[in-house]
C-alpha atoms as a PDB file:
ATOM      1  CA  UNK A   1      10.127  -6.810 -17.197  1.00  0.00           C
ATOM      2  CA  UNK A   2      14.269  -7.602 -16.150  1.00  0.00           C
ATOM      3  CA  UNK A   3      14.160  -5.975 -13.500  1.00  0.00           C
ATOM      4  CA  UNK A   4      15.872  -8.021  -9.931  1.00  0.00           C
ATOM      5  CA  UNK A   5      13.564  -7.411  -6.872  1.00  0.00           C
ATOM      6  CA  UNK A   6      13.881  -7.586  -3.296  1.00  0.00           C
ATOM      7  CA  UNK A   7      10.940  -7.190  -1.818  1.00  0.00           C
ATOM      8  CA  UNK A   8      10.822  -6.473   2.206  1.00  0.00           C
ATOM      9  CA  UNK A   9       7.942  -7.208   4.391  1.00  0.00           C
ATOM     10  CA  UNK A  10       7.460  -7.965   8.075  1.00  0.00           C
ATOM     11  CA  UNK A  11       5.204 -10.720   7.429  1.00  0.00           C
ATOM     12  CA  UNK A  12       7.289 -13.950   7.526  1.00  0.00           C
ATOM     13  CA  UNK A  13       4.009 -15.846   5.843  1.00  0.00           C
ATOM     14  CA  UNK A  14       4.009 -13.174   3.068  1.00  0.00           C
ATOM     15  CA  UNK A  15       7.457 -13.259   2.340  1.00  0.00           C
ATOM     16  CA  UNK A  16       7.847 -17.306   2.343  1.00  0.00           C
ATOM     17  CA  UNK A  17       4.438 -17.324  -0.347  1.00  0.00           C
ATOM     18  CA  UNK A  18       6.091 -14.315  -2.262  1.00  0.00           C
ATOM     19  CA  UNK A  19       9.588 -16.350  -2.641  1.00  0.00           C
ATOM     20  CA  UNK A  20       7.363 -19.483  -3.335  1.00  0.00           C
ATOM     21  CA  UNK A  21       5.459 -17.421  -6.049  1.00  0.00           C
ATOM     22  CA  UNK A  22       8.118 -15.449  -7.724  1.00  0.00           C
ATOM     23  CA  UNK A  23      11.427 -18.092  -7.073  1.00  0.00           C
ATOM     24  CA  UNK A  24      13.639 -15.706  -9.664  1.00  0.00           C
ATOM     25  CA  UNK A  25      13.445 -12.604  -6.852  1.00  0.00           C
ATOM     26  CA  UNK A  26      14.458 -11.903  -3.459  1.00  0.00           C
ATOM     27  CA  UNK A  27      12.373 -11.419  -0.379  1.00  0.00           C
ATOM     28  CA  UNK A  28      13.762 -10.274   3.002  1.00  0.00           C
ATOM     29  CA  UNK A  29      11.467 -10.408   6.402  1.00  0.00           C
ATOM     30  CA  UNK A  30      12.292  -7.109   7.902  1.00  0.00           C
ATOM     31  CA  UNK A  31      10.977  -4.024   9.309  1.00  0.00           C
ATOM     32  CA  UNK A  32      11.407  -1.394   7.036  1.00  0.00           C
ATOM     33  CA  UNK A  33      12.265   1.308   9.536  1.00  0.00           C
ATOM     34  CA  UNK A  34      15.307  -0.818  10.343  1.00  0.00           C
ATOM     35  CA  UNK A  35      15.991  -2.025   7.123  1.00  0.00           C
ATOM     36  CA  UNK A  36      19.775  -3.417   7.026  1.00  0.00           C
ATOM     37  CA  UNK A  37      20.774  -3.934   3.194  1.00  0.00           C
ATOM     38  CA  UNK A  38      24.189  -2.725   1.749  1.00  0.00           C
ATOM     39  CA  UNK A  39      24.083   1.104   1.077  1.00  0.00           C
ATOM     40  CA  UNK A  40      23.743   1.756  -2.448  1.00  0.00           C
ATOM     41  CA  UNK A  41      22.467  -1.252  -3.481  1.00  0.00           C
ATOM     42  CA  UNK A  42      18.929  -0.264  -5.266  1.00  0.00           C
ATOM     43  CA  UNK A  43      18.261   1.832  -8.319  1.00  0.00           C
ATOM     44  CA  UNK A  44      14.433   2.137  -7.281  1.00  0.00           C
ATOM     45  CA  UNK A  45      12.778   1.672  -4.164  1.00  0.00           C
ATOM     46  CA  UNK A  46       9.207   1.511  -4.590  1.00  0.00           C
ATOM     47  CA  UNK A  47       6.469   2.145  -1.533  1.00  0.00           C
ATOM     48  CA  UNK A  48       3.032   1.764  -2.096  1.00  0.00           C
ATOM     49  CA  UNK A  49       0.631   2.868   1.196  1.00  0.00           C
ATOM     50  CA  UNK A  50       3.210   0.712   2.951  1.00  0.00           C
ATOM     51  CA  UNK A  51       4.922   3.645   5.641  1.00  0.00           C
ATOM     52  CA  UNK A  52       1.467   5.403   6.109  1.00  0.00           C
ATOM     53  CA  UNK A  53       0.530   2.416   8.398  1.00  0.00           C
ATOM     54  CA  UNK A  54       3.576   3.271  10.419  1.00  0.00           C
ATOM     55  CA  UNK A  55       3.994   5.851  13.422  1.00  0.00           C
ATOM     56  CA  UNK A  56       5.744   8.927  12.348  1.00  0.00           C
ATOM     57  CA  UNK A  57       9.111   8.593  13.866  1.00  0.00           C
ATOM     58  CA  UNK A  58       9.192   4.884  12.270  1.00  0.00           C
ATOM     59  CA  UNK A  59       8.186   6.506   8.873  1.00  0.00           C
ATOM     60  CA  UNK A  60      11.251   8.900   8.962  1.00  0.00           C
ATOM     61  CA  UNK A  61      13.207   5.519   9.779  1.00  0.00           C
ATOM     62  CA  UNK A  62      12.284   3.685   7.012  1.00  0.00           C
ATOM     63  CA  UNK A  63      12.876   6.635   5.035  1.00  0.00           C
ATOM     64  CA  UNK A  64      16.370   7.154   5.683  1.00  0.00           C
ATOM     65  CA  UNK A  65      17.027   3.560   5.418  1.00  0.00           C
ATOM     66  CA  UNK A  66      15.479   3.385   2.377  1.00  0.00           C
ATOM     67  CA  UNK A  67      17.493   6.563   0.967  1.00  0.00           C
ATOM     68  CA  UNK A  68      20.513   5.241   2.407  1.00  0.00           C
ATOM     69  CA  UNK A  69      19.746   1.952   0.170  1.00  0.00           C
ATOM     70  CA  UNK A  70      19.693   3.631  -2.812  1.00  0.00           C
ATOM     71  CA  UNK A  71      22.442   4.090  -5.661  1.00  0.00           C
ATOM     72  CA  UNK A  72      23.416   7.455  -6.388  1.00  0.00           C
ATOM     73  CA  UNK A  73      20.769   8.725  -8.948  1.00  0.00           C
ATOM     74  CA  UNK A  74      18.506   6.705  -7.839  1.00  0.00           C
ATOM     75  CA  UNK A  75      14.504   6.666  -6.984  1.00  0.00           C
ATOM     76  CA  UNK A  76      12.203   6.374  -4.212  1.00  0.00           C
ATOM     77  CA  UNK A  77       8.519   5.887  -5.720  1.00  0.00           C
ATOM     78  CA  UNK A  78       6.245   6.962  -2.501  1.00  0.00           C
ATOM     79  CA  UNK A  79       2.516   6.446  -2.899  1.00  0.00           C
ATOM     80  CA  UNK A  80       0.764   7.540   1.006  1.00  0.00           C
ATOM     81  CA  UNK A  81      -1.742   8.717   2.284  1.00  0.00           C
ATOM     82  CA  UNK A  82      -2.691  12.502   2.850  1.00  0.00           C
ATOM     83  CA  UNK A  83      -5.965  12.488   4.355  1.00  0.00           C
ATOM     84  CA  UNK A  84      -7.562  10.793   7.633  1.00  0.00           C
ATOM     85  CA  UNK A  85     -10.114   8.217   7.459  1.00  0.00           C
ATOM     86  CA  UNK A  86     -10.643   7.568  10.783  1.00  0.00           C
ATOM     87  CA  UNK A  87      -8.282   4.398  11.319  1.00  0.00           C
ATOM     88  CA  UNK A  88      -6.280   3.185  14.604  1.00  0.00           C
ATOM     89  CA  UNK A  89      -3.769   2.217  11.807  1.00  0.00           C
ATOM     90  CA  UNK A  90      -3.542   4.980   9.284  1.00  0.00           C
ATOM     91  CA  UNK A  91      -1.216   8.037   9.904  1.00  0.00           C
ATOM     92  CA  UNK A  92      -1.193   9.906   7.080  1.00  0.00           C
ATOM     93  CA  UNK A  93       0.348  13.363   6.348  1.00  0.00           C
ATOM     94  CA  UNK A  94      -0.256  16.378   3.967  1.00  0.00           C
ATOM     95  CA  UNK A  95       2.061  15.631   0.820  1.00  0.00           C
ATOM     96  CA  UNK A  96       4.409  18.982   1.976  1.00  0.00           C
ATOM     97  CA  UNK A  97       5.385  16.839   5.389  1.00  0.00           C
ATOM     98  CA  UNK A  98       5.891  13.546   3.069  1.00  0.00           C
ATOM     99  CA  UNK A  99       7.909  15.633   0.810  1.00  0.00           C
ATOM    100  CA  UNK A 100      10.066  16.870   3.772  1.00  0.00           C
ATOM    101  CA  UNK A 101      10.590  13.781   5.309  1.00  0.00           C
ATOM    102  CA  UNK A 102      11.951  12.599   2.605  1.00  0.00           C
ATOM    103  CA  UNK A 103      14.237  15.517   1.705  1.00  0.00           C
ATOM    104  CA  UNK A 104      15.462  15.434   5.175  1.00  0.00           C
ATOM    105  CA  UNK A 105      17.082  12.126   4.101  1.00  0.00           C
ATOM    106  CA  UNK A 106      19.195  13.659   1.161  1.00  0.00           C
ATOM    107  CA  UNK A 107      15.961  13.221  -1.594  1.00  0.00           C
ATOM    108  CA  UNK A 108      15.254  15.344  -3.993  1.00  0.00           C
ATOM    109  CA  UNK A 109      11.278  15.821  -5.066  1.00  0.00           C
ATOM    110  CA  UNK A 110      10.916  15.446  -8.876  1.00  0.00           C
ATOM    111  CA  UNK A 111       7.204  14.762  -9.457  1.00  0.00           C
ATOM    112  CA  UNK A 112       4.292  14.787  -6.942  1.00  0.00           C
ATOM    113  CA  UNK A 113       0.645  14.319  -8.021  1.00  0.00           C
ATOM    114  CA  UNK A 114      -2.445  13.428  -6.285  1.00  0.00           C
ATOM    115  CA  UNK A 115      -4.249   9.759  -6.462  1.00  0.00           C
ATOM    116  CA  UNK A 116      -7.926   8.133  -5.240  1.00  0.00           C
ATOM    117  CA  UNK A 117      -6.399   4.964  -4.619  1.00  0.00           C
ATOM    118  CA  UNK A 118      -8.169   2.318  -4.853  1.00  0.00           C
ATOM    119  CA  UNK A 119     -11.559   4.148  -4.520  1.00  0.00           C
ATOM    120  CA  UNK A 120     -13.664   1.356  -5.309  1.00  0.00           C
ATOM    121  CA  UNK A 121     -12.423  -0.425  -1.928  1.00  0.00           C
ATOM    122  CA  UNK A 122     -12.595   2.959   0.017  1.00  0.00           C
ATOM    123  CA  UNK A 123     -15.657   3.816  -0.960  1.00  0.00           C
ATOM    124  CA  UNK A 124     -18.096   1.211  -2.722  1.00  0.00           C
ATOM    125  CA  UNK A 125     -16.811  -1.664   0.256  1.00  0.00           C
ATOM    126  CA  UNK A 126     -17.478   0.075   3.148  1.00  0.00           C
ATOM    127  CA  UNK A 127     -21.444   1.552   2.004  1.00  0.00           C
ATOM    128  CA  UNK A 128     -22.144  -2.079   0.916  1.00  0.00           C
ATOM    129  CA  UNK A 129     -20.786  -3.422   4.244  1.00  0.00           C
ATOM    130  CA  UNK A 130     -23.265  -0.781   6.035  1.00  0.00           C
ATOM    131  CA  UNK A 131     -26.014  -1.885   3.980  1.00  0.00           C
ATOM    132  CA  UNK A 132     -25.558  -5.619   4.324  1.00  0.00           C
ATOM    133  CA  UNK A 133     -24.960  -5.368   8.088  1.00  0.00           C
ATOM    134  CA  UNK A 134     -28.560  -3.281   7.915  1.00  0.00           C
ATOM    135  CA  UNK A 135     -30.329  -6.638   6.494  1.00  0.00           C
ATOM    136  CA  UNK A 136     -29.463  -9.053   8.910  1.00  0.00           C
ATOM    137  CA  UNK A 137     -31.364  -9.702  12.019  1.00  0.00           C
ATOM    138  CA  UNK A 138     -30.022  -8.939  14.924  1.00  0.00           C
ATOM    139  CA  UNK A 139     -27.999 -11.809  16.391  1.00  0.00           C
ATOM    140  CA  UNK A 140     -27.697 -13.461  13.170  1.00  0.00           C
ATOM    141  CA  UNK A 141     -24.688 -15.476  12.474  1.00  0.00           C
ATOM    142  CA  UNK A 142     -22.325 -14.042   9.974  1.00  0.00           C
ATOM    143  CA  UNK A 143     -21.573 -17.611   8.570  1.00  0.00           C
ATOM    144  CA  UNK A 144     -22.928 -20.566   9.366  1.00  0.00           C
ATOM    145  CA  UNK A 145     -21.410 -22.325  12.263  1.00  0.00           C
ATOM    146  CA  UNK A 146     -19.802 -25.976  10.999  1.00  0.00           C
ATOM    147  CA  UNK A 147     -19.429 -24.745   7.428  1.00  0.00           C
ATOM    148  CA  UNK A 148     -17.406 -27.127   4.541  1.00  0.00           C
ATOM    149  CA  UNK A 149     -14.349 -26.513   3.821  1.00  0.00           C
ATOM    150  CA  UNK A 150     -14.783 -26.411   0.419  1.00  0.00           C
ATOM    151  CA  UNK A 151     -17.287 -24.027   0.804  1.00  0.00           C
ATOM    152  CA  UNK A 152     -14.906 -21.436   2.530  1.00  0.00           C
ATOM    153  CA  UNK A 153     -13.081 -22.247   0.057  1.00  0.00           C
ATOM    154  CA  UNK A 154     -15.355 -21.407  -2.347  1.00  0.00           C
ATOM    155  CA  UNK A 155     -16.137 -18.519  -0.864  1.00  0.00           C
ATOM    156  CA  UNK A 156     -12.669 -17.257  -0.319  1.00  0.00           C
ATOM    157  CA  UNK A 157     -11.732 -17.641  -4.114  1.00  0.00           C
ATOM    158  CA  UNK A 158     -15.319 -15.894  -5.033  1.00  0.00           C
ATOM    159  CA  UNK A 159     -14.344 -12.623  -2.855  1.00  0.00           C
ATOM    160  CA  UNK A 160     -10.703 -12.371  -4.122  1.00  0.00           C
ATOM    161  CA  UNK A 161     -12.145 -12.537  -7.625  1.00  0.00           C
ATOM    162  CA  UNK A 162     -14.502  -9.862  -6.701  1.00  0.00           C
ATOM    163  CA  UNK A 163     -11.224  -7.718  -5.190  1.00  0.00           C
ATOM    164  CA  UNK A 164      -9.173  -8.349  -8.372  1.00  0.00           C
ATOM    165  CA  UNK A 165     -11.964  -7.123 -10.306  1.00  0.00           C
ATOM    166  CA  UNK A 166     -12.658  -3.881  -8.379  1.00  0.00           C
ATOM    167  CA  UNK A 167      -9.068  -3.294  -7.930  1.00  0.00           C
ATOM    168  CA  UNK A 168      -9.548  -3.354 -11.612  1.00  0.00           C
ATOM    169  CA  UNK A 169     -12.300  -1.484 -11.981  1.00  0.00           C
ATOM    170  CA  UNK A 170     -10.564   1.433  -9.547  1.00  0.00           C
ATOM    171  CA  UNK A 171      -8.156   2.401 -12.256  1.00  0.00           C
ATOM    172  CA  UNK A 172     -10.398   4.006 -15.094  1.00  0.00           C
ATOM    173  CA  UNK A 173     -11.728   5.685 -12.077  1.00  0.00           C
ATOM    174  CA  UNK A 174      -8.469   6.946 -10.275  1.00  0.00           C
ATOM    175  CA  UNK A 175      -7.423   8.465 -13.795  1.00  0.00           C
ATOM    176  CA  UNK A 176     -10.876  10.114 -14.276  1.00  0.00           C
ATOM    177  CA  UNK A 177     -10.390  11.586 -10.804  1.00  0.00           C
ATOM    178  CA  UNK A 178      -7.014  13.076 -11.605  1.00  0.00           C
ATOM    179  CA  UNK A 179      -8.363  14.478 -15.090  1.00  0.00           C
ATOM    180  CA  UNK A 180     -11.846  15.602 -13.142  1.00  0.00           C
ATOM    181  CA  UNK A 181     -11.125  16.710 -10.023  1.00  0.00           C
ATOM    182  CA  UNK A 182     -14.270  16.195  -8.287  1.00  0.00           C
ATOM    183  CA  UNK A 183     -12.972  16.103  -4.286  1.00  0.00           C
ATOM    184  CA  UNK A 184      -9.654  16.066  -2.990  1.00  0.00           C
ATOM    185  CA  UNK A 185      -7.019  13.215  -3.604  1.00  0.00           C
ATOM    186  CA  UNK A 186      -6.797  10.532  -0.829  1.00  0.00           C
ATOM    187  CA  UNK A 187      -3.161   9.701  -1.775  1.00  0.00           C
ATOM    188  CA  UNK A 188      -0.157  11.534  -3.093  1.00  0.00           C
ATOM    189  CA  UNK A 189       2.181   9.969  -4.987  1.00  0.00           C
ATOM    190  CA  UNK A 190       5.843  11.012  -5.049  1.00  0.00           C
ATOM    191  CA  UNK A 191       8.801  10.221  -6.815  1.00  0.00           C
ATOM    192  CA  UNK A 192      12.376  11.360  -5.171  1.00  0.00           C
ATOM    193  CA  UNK A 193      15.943  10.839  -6.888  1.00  0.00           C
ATOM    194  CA  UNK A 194      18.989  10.736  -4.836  1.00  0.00           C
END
């Protein structure tokens, strides 16, 4: 859409298939809570359930990096989590300590609302994973040992079609939940201007 992007990620594989995908932008291997790009340099930074994976003193890092990054007027697009699902790798906060941690680097709040991300893959993945772990045997082999290649293949291709889709499928629902508030939004999503 015109825009220049610099995408940062600590995953040296991701960013090398990223800059082989999408040669016209820029991707940087870094860790976001030491991020080291000129100050002012971005009119909108954009983080999507990326610092809620992060412990909380590295998620006020990357948030005054980030702000630092910016351009005067500027936006930080924040999309975290705000409620605990029970993961080793999930620290999420109530949106009032996302929206101070970011106002503690110099942002100001302009829009907050609340999101089911992705609920298909929150909710509809893990009860069929219970239910298909309930019909196997015990001791049964998740795969077959010595399977072909082009059947992992196969098989690989056939469950990121079956992501795409319910990634699709999870935004009619994520708008219905934020018009019919049925139970309390997983994610907030927050949009700061410097």
């Amino acid at each position: 859409m015109g825009c220049r992007v610099t995408g940062v990620d600590f995953s040296l594989e991701a960013v090398n298939l990223l800059a082989r995908e999408l040669p016209e932008h820029r991707f940087l291997c870094q860790d976001i809570s030491k991020l080291n790009v000129p100050n002012e340099s971005f009119d909108i930074a954009n983080s999507v359930t990326v610092l809620q994976h992060m412990p909380e003193e590295l998620q006020r890092e990357a948030i005054k990096h980030t702000a630092g990054a910016l351009k005067k007027g500027g936006y930080l697009v924040l999309l975290e989590n705000t409620v605990d699902f029970e993961s080793p790798i999930v620290f999420p906060h109530r949106p009032k300590e996302w929206i101070s941690m970011a106002e503690a680097s110099g942002l100001t709040l302009c829009g907050s609302w609340g999101s089911n991300y992705e609920v298909l893959f929150r909710v509809a993945i893990p009860r069929l994973k219970r239910l298909l772990a309930g019909s196997k045997p015990k001791g049964a082999n998740v795969g077959p040992a010595g399977a072909s290649t082009e059947r992992q293949g196969s098989s690989r291709r056939l469950v990121a079609a079956i992501r795409t889709l319910m990634a699709m499928g999870s935004l009619p629902l994520e708008w219905f939940f934020s018009k019919v508030p049925m139970f309390e939004p997983t994610h907030q999503v927050m949009v700061f201007r410097k």
